[in-house]
C-alpha atoms as a PDB file:
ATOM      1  CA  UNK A   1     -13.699   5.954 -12.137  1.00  0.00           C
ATOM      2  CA  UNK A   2     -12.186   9.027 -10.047  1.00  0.00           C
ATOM      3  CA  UNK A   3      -8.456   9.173  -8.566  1.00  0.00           C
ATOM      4  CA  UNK A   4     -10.919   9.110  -5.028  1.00  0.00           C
ATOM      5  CA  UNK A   5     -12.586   5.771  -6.090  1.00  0.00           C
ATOM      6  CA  UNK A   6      -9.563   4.405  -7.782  1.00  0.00           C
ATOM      7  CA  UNK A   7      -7.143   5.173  -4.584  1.00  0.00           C
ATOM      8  CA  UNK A   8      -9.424   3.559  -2.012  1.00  0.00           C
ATOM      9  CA  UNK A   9      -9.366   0.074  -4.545  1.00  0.00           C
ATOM     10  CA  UNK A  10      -6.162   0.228  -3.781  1.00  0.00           C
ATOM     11  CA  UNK A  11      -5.530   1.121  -0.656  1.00  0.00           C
ATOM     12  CA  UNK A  12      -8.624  -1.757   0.013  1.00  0.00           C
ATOM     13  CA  UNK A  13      -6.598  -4.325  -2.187  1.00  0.00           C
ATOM     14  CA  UNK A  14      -3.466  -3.907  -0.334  1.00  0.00           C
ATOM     15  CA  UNK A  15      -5.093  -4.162   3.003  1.00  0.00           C
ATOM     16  CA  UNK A  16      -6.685  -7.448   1.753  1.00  0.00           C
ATOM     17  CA  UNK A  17      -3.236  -8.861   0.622  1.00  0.00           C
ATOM     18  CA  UNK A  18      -3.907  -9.082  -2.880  1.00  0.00           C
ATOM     19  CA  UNK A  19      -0.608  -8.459  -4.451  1.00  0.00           C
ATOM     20  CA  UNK A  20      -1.609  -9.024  -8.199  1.00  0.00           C
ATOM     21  CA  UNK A  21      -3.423  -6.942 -10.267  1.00  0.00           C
ATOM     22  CA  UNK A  22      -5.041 -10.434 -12.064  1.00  0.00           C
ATOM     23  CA  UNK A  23      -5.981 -11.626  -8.609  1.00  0.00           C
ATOM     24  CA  UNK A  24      -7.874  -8.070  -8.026  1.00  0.00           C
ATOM     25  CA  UNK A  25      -9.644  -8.105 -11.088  1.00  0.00           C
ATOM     26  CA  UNK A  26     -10.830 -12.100 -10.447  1.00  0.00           C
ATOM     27  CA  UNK A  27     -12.153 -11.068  -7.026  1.00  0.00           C
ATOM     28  CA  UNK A  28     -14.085  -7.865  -8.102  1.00  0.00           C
ATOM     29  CA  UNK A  29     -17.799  -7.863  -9.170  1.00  0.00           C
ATOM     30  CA  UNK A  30     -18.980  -7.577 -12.882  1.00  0.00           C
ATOM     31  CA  UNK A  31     -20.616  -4.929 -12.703  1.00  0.00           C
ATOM     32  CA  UNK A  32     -17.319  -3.339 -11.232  1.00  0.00           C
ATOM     33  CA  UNK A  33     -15.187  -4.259 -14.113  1.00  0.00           C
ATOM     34  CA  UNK A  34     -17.028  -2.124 -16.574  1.00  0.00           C
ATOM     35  CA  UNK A  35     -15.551   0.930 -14.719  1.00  0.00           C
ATOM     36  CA  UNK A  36     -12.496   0.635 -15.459  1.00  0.00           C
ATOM     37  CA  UNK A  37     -10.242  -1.516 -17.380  1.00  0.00           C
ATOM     38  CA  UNK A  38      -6.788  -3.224 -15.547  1.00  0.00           C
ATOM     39  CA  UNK A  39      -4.492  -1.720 -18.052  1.00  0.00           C
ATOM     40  CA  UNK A  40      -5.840   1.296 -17.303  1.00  0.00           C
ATOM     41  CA  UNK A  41      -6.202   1.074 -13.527  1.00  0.00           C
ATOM     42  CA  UNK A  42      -2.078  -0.205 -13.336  1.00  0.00           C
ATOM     43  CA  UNK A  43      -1.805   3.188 -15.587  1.00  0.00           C
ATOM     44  CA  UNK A  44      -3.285   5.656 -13.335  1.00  0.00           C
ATOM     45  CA  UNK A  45      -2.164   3.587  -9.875  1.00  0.00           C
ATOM     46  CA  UNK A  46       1.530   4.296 -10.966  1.00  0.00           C
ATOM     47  CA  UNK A  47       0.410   7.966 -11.742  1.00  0.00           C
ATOM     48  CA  UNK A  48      -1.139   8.516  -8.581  1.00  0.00           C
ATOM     49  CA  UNK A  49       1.958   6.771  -6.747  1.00  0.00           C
ATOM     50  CA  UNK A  50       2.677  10.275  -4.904  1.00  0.00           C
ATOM     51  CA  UNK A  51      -0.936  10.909  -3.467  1.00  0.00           C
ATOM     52  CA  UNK A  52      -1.553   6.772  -2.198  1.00  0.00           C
ATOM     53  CA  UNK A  53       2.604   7.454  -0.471  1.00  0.00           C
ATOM     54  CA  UNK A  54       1.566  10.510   1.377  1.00  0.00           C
ATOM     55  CA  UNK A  55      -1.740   8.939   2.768  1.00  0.00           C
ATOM     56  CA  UNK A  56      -0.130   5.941   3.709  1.00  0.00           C
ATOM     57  CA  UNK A  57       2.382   7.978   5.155  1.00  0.00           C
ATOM     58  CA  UNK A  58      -0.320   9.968   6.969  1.00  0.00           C
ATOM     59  CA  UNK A  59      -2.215   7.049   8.548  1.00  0.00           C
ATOM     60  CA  UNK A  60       1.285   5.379   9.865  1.00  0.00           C
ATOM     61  CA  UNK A  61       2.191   8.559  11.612  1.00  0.00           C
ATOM     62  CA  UNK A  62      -1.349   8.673  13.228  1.00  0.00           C
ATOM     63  CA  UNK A  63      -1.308   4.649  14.049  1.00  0.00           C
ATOM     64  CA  UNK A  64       2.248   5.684  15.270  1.00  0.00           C
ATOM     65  CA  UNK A  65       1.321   8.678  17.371  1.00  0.00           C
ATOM     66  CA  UNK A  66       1.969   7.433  20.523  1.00  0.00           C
ATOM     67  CA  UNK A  67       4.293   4.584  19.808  1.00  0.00           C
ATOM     68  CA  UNK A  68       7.182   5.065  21.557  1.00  0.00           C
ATOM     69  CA  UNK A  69       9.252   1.648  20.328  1.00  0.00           C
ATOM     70  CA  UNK A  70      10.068   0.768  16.562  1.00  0.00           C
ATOM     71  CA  UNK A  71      11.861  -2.060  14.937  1.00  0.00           C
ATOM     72  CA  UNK A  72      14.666  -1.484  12.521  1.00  0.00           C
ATOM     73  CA  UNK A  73      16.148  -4.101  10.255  1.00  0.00           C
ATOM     74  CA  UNK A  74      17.598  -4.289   6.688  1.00  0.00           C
ATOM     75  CA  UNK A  75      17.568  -6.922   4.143  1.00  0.00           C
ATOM     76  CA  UNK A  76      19.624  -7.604   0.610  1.00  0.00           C
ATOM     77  CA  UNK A  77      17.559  -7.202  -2.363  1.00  0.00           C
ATOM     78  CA  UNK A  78      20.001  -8.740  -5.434  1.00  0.00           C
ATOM     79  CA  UNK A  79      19.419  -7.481  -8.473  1.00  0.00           C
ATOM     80  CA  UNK A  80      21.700 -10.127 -10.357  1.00  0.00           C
ATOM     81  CA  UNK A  81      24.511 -12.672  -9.580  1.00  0.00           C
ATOM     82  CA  UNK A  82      27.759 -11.247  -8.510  1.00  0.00           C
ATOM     83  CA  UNK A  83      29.483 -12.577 -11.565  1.00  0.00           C
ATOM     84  CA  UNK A  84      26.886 -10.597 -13.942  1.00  0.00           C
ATOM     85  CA  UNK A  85      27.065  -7.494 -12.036  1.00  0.00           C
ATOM     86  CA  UNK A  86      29.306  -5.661 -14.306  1.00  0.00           C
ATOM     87  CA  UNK A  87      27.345  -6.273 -17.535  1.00  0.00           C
ATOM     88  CA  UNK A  88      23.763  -5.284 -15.803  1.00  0.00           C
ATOM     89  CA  UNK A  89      22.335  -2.446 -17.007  1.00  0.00           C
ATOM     90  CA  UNK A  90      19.489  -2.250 -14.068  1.00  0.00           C
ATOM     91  CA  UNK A  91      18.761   1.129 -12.510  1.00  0.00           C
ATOM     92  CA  UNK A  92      22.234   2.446 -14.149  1.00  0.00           C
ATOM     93  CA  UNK A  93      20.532   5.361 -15.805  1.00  0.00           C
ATOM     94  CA  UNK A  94      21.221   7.921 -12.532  1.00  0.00           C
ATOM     95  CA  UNK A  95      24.514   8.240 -10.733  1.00  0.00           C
ATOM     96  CA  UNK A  96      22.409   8.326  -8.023  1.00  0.00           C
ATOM     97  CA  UNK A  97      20.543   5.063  -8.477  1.00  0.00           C
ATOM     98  CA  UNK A  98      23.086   2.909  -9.689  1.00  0.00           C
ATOM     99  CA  UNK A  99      23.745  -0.268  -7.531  1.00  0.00           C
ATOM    100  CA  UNK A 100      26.287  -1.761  -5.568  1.00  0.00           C
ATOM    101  CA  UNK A 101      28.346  -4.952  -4.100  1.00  0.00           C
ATOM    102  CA  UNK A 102      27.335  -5.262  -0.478  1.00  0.00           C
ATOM    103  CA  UNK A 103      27.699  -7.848   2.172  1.00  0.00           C
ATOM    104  CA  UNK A 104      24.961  -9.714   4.591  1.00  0.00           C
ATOM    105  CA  UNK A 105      26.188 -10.948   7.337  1.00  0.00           C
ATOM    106  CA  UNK A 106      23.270 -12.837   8.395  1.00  0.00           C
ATOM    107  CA  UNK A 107      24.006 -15.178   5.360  1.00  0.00           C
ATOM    108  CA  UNK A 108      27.652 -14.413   5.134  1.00  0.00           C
ATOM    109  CA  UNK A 109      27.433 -13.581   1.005  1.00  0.00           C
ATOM    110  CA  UNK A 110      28.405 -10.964  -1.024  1.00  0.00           C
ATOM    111  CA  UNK A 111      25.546  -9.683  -3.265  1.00  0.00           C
ATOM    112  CA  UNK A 112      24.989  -6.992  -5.974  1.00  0.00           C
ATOM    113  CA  UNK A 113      22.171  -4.590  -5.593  1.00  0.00           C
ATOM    114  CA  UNK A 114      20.308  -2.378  -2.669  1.00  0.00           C
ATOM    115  CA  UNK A 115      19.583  -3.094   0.700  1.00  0.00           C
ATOM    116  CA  UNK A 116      16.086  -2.840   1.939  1.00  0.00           C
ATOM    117  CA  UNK A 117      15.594  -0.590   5.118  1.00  0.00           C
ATOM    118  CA  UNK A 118      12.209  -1.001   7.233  1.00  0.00           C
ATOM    119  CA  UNK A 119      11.129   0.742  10.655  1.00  0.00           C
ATOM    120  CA  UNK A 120       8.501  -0.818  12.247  1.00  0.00           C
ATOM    121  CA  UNK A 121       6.256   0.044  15.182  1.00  0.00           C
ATOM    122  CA  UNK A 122       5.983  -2.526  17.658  1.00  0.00           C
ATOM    123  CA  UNK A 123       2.263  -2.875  17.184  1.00  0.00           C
ATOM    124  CA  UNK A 124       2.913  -3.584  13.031  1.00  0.00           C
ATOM    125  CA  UNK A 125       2.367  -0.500  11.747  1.00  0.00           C
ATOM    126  CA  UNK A 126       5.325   0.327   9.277  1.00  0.00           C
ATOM    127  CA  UNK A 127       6.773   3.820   9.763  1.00  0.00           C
ATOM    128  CA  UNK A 128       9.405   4.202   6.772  1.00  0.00           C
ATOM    129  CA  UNK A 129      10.800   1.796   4.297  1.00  0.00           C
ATOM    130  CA  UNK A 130      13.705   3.054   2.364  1.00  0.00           C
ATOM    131  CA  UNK A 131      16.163   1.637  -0.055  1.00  0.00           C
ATOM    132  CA  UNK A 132      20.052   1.994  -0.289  1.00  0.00           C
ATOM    133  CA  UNK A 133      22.609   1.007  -2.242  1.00  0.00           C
ATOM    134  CA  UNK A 134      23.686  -2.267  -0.830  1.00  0.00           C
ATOM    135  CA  UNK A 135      27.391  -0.789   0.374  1.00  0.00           C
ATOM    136  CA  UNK A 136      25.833   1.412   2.825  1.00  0.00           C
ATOM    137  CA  UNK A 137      26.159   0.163   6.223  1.00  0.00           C
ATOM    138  CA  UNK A 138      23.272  -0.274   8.649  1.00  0.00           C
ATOM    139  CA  UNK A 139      24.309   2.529  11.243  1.00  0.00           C
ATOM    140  CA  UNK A 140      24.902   4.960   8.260  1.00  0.00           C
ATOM    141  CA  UNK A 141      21.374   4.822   7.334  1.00  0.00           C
ATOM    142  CA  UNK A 142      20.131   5.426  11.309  1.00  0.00           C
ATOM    143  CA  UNK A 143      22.218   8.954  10.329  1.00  0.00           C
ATOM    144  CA  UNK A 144      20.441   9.832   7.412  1.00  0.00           C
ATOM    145  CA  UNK A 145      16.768   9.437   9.059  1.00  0.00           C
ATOM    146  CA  UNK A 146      17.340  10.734  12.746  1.00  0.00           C
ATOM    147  CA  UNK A 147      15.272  13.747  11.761  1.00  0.00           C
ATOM    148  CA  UNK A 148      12.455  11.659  10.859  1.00  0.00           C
ATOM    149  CA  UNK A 149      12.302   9.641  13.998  1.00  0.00           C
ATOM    150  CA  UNK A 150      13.188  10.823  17.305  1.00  0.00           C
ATOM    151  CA  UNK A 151      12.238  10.594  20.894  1.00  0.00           C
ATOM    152  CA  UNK A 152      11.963   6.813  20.773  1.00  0.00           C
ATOM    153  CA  UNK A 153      13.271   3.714  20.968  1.00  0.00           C
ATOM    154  CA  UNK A 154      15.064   1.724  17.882  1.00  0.00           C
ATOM    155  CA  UNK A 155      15.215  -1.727  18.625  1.00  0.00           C
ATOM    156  CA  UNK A 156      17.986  -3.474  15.505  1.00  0.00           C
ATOM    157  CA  UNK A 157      20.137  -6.455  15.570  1.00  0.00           C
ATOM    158  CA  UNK A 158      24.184  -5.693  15.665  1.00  0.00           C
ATOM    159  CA  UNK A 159      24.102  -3.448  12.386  1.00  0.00           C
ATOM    160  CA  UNK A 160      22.646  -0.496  14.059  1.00  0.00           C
ATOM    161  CA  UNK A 161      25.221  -0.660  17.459  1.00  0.00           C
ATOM    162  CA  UNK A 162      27.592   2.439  17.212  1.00  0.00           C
ATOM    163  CA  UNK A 163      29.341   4.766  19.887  1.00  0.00           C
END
């Protein structure tokens, strides 16, 4: 199977919804399954990470074009209890990915890991996801991406509302 053949099963799962590797392989011809083998496709999938990013980045900025409102809202992702947080070894391999004790205030908890950043076109079409340790603070991360998006609208919730 080619990086071509095996990037469009992908892309082609994902737009299906099929989430699971076991639930691709069940819904995929016989004949297709002598191809390639699923071991082997999650293998070269996680190789070919960069090339499937940059065309899905590619088709959201041409689906986004002419958008001229996006979305913008964050959610926790936990990576363990709070009380476990300083014996996790998760992600602590980097300085730079090591993560944090954050607060939501949409569920009014304190939680240990990153914070999940999405920007969303008001037709669906997502136009960056991004993840940050979970201390940063919702109008902090609008800094860091301003170059990316300009000359729009950002419609958020009270986290993004700054001078």
């Amino acid at each position: 199977m080619s990086d071509l053949e095996l990037i469009s099963l992908s892309l082609t799962a994902e737009l299906m919804s099929i989430d699971s590797e076991n639930d691709l392989f069940r819904n995929l011809p016989k004949s297709f399954l002598s191809k390639i083998e699923r071991s082997v496709y999650n293998r070269r999938r996680r190789n070919l990470f960069e090339n499937i990013n940059s065309i899905c980045l590619k088709l959201a900025s041409f689906f986004n074009d002419f958008e001229d409102y996006f979305v913008v809202d964050s959610m926790p992702l936990e990576v363990c209890n709070l009380s476990r947080s300083t014996c996790s070894k998760v992600c602590k391999e980097n300085i730079e990915t090591v993560p944090n004790k954050g607060f939501c205030a949409s569920q009014g908890s304190k939680y240990y890991g990153y914070k999940l950043h999405a920007i969303c076109s008001v037709s669906g079409v997502f136009q960056c996801i991004d993840l940050s340790p979970a201390s940063v603070h919702d109008i902090n991360y609008l800094k860091d991406i301003k170059d990316q998006i300009n000359n729009c609208t950002l419609i958020g919730d009270r986290g993004y509302l700054s001078a």
